[in-house]
C-alpha atoms as a PDB file:
ATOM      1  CA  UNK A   1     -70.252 -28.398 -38.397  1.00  0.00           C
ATOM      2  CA  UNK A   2     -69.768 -31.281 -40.899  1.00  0.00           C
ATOM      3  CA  UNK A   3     -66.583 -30.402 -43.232  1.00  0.00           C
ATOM      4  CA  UNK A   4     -68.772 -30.743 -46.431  1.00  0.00           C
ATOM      5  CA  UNK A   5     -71.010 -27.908 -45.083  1.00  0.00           C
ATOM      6  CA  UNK A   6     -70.034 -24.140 -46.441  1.00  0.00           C
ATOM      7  CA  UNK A   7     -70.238 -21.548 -43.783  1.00  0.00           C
ATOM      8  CA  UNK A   8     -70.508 -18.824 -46.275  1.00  0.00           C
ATOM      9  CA  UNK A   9     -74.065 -17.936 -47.609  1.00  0.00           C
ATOM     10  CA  UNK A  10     -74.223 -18.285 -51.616  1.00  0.00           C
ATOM     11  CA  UNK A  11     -73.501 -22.014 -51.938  1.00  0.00           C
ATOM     12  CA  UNK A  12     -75.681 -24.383 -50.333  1.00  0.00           C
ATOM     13  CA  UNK A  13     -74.092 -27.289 -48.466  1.00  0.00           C
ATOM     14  CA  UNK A  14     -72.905 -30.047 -49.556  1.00  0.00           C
ATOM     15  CA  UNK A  15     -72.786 -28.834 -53.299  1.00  0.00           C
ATOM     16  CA  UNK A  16     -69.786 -29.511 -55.906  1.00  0.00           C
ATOM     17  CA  UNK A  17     -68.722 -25.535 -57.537  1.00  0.00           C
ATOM     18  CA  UNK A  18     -70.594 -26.874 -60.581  1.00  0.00           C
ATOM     19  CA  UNK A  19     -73.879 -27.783 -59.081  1.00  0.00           C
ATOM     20  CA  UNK A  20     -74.271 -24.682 -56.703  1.00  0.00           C
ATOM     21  CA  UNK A  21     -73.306 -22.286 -60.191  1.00  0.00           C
ATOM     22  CA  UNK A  22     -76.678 -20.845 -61.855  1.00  0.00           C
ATOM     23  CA  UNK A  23     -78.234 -22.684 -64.799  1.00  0.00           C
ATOM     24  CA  UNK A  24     -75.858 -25.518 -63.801  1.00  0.00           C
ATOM     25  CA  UNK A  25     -77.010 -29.058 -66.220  1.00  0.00           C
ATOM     26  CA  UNK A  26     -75.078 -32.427 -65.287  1.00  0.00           C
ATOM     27  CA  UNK A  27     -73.541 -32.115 -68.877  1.00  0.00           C
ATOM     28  CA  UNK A  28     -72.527 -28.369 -68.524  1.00  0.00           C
ATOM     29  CA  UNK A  29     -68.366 -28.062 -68.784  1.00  0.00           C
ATOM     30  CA  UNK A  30     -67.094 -25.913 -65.664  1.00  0.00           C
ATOM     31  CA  UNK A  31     -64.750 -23.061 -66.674  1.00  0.00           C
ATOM     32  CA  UNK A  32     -61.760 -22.840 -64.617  1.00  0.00           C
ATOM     33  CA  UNK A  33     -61.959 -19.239 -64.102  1.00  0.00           C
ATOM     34  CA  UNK A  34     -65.423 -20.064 -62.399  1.00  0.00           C
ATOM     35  CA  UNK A  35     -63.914 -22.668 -60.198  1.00  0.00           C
ATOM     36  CA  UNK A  36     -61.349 -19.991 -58.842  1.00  0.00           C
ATOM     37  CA  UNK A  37     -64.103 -17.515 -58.081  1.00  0.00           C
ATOM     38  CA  UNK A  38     -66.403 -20.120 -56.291  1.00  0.00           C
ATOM     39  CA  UNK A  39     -63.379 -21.062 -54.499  1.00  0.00           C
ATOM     40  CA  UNK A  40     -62.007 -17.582 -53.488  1.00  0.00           C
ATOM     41  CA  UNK A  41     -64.633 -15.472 -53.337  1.00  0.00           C
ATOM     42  CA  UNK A  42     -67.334 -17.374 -51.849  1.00  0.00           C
ATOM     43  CA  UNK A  43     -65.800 -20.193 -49.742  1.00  0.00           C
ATOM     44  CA  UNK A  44     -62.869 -18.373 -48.938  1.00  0.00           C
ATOM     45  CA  UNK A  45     -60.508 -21.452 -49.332  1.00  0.00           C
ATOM     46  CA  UNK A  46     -57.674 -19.515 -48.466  1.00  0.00           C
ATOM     47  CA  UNK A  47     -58.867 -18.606 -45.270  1.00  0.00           C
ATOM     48  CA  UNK A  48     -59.866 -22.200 -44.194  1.00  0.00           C
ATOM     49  CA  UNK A  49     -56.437 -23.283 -45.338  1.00  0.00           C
ATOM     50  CA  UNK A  50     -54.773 -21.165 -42.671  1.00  0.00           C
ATOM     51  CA  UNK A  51     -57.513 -22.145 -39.731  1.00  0.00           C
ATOM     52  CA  UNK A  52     -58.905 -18.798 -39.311  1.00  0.00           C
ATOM     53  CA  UNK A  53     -61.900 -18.061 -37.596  1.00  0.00           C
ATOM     54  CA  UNK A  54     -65.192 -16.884 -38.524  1.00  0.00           C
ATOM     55  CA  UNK A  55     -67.385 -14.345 -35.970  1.00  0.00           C
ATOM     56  CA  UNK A  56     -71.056 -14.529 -35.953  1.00  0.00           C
ATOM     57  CA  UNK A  57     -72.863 -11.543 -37.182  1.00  0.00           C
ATOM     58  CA  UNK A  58     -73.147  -8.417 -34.730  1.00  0.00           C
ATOM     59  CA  UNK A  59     -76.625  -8.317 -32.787  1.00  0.00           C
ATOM     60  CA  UNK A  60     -78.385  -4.834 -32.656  1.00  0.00           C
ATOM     61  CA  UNK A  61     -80.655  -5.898 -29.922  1.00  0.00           C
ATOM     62  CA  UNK A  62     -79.799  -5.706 -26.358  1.00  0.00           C
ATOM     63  CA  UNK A  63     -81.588  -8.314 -25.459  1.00  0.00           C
ATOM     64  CA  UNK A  64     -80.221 -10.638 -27.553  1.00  0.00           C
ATOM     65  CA  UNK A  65     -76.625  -9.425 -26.969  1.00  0.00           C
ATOM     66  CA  UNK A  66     -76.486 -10.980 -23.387  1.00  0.00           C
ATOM     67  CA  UNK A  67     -77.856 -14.910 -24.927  1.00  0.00           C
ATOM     68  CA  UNK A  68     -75.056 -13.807 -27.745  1.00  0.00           C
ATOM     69  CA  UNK A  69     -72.169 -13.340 -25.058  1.00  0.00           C
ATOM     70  CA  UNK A  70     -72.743 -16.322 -23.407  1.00  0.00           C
ATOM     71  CA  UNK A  71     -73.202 -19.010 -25.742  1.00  0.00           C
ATOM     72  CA  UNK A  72     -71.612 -18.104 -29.106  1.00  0.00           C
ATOM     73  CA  UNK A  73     -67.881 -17.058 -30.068  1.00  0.00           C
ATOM     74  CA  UNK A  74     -66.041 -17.297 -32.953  1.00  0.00           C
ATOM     75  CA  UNK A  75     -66.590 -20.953 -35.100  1.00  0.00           C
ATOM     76  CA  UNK A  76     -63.504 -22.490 -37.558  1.00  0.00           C
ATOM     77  CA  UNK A  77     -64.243 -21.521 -40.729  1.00  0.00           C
ATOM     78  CA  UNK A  78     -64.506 -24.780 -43.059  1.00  0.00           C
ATOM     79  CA  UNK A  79     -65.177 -24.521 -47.017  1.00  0.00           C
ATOM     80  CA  UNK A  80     -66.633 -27.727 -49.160  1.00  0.00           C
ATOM     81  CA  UNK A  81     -63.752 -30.318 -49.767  1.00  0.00           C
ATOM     82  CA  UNK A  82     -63.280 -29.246 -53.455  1.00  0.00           C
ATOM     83  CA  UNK A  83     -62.647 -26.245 -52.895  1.00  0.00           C
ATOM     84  CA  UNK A  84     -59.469 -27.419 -50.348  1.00  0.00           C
ATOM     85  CA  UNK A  85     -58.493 -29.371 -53.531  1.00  0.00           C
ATOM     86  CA  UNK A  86     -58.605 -26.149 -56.115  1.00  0.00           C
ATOM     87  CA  UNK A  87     -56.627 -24.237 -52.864  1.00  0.00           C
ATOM     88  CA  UNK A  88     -54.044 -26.903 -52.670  1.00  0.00           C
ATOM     89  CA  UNK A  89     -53.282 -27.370 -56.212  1.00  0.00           C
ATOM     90  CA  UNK A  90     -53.240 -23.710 -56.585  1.00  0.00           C
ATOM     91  CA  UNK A  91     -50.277 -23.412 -53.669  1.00  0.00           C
ATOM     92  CA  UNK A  92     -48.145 -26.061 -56.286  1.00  0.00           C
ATOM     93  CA  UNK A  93     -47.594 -22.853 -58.707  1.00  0.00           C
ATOM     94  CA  UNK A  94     -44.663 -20.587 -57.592  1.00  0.00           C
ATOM     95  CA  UNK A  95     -45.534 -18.137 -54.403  1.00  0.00           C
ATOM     96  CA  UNK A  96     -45.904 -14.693 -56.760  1.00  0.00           C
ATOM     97  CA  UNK A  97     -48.178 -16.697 -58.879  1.00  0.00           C
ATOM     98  CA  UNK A  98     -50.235 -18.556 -56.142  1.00  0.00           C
ATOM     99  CA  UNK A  99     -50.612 -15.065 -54.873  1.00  0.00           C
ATOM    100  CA  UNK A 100     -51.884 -13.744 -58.388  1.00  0.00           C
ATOM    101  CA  UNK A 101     -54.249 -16.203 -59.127  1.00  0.00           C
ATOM    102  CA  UNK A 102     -56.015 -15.573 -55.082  1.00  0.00           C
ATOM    103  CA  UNK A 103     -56.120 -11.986 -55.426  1.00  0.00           C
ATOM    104  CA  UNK A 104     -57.655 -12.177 -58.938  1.00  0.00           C
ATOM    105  CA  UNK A 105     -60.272 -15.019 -57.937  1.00  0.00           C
ATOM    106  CA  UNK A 106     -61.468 -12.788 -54.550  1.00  0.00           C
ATOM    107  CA  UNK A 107     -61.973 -10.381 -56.517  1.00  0.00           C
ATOM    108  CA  UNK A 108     -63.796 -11.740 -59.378  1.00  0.00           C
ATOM    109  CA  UNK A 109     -61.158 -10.477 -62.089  1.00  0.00           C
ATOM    110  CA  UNK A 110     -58.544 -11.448 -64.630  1.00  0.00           C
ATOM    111  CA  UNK A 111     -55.158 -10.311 -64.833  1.00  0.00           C
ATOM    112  CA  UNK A 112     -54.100  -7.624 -67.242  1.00  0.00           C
ATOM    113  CA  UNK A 113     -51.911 -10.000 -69.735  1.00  0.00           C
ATOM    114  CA  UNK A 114     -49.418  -6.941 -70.734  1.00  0.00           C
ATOM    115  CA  UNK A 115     -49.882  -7.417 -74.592  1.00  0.00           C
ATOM    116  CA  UNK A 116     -46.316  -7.040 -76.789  1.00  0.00           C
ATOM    117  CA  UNK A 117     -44.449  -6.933 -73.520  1.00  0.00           C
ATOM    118  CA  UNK A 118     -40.942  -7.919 -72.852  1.00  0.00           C
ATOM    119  CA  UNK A 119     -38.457  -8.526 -70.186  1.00  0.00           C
ATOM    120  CA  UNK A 120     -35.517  -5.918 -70.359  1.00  0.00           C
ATOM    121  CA  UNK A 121     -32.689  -4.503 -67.930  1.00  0.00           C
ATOM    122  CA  UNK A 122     -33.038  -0.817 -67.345  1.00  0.00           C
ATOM    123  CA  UNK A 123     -30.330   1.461 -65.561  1.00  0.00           C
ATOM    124  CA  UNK A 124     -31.478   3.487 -62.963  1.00  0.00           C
ATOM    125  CA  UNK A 125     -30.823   6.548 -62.379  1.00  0.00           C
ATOM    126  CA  UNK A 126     -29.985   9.541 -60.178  1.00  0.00           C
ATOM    127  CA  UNK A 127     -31.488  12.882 -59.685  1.00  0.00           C
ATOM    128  CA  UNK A 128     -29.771  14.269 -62.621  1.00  0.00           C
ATOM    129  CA  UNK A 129     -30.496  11.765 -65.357  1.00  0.00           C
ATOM    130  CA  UNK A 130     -27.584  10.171 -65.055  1.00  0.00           C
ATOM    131  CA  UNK A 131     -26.920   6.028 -64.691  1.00  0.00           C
ATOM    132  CA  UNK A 132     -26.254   5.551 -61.450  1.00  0.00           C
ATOM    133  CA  UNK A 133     -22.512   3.762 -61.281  1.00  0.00           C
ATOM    134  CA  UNK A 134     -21.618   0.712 -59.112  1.00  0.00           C
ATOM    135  CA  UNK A 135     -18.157   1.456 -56.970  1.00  0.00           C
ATOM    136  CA  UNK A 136     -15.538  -1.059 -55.468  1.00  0.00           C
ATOM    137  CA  UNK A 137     -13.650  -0.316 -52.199  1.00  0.00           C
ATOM    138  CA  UNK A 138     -11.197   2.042 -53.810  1.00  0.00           C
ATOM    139  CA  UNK A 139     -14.167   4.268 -55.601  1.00  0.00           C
ATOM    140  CA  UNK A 140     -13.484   3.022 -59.103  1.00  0.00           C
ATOM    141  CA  UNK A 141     -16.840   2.253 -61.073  1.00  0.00           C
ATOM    142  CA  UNK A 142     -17.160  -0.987 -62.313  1.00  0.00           C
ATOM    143  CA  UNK A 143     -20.480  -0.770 -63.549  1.00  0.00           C
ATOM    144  CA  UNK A 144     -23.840   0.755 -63.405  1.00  0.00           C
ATOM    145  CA  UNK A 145     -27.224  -0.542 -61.354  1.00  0.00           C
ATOM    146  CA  UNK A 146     -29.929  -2.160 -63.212  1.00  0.00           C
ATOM    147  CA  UNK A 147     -33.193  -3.753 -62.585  1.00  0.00           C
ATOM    148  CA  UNK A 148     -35.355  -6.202 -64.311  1.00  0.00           C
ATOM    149  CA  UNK A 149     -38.093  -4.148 -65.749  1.00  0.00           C
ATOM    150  CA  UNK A 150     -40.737  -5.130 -68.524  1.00  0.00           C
ATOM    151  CA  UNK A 151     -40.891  -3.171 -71.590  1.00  0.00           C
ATOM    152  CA  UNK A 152     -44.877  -2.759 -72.735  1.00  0.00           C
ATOM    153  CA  UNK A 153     -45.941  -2.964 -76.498  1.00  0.00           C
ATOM    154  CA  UNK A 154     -45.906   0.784 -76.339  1.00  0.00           C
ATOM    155  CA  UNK A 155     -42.338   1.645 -76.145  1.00  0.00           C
ATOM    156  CA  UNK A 156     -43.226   2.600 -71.781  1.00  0.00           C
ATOM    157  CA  UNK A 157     -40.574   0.400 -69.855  1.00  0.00           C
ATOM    158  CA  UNK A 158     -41.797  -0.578 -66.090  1.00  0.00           C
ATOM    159  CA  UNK A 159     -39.107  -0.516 -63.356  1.00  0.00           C
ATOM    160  CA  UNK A 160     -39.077  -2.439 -60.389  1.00  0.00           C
ATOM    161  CA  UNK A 161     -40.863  -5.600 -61.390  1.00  0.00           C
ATOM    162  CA  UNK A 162     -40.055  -8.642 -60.058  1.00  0.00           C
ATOM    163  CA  UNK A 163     -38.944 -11.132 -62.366  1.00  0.00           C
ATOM    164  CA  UNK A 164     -41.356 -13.442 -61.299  1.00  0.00           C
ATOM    165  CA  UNK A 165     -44.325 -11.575 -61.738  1.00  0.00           C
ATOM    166  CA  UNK A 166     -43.165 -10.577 -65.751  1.00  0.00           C
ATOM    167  CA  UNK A 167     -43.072 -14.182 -66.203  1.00  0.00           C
ATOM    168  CA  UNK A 168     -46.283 -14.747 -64.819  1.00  0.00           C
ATOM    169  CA  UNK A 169     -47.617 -12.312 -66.997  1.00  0.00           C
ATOM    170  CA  UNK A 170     -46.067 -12.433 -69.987  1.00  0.00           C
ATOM    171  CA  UNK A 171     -48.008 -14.339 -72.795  1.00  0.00           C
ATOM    172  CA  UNK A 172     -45.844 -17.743 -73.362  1.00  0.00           C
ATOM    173  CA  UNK A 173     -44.007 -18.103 -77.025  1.00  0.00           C
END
């Protein structure tokens, strides 16, 4: 199989993510956000990236079952070369956020953008409502344990956020 050729039914081979999109006019501007979903969704450039494999479809005939076991087996899966190049400049963002924008693009989706949120340091807590304290060898506290957590335009603070992904989400100022 040629590399330009898309395994995956929806884009026909040999087409740039602009072309193969509906309505598509050589002086139509491509969104991004359509880019990523061509890319993800339907030719899987994530999976190509890591040389997985791709499985023919499962025969319900007998007869053709035998022909299927003896000739055919599982084929590399290859996506159209642009869509390597929207995969690999995708990987340059930070690993949380790589991951954010793949999810979001297989799935067709946009992230929620937490309006009003902002980063904060919240105590935790034990099971009666109080901070939890932080000991040294000789059981003296020296502090209390926080986490990063995001506060939402609400007044509701999450816990247990990652850094990384409240500054991937977080609307820049």
């Amino acid at each position: 199989m040629a590399a330009n050729q898309s395994v995956k039914a929806g884009t026909p081979p040999g087409t740039t993510p602009a072309r193969s999109m509906p309505g598509w006019r050589d002086t139509d501007v491509v969104d991004i956000e359509d880019v990523l979903i061509w890319a993800y969704r339907y030719q899987q450039a994530d999976l190509a990236a890591r040389g997985s494999w791709v499985r023919p479809a499962k025969v319900s005939s007998l007869a053709l079952l035998q022909a299927e076991a003896e000739c055919s087996g599982p084929v590399p899966h290859v996506c159209h070369p642009d869509a390597d190049w929207v995969h690999a400049a995708v990987l340059r963002l930070s690993r949380l956020q790589s991951a954010l924008v793949i999810h979001h693009g297989k799935m067709g989706t946009r992230p929620d953008w937490l309006p009003g949120a902002r980063p904060v340091m919240a105590a935790l807590v034990d099971g009666r409502g109080n901070p939890r304290r932080l000991y040294d060898a000789n059981r003296h506290v020296i502090g209390h344990v926080v986490r990063a957590a995001v506060e939402l335009g609400d007044g509701v603070v999450m816990v247990g956020w990652d850094m990384d992904v409240v500054s991937a989400c977080l609307p820049l100022r």
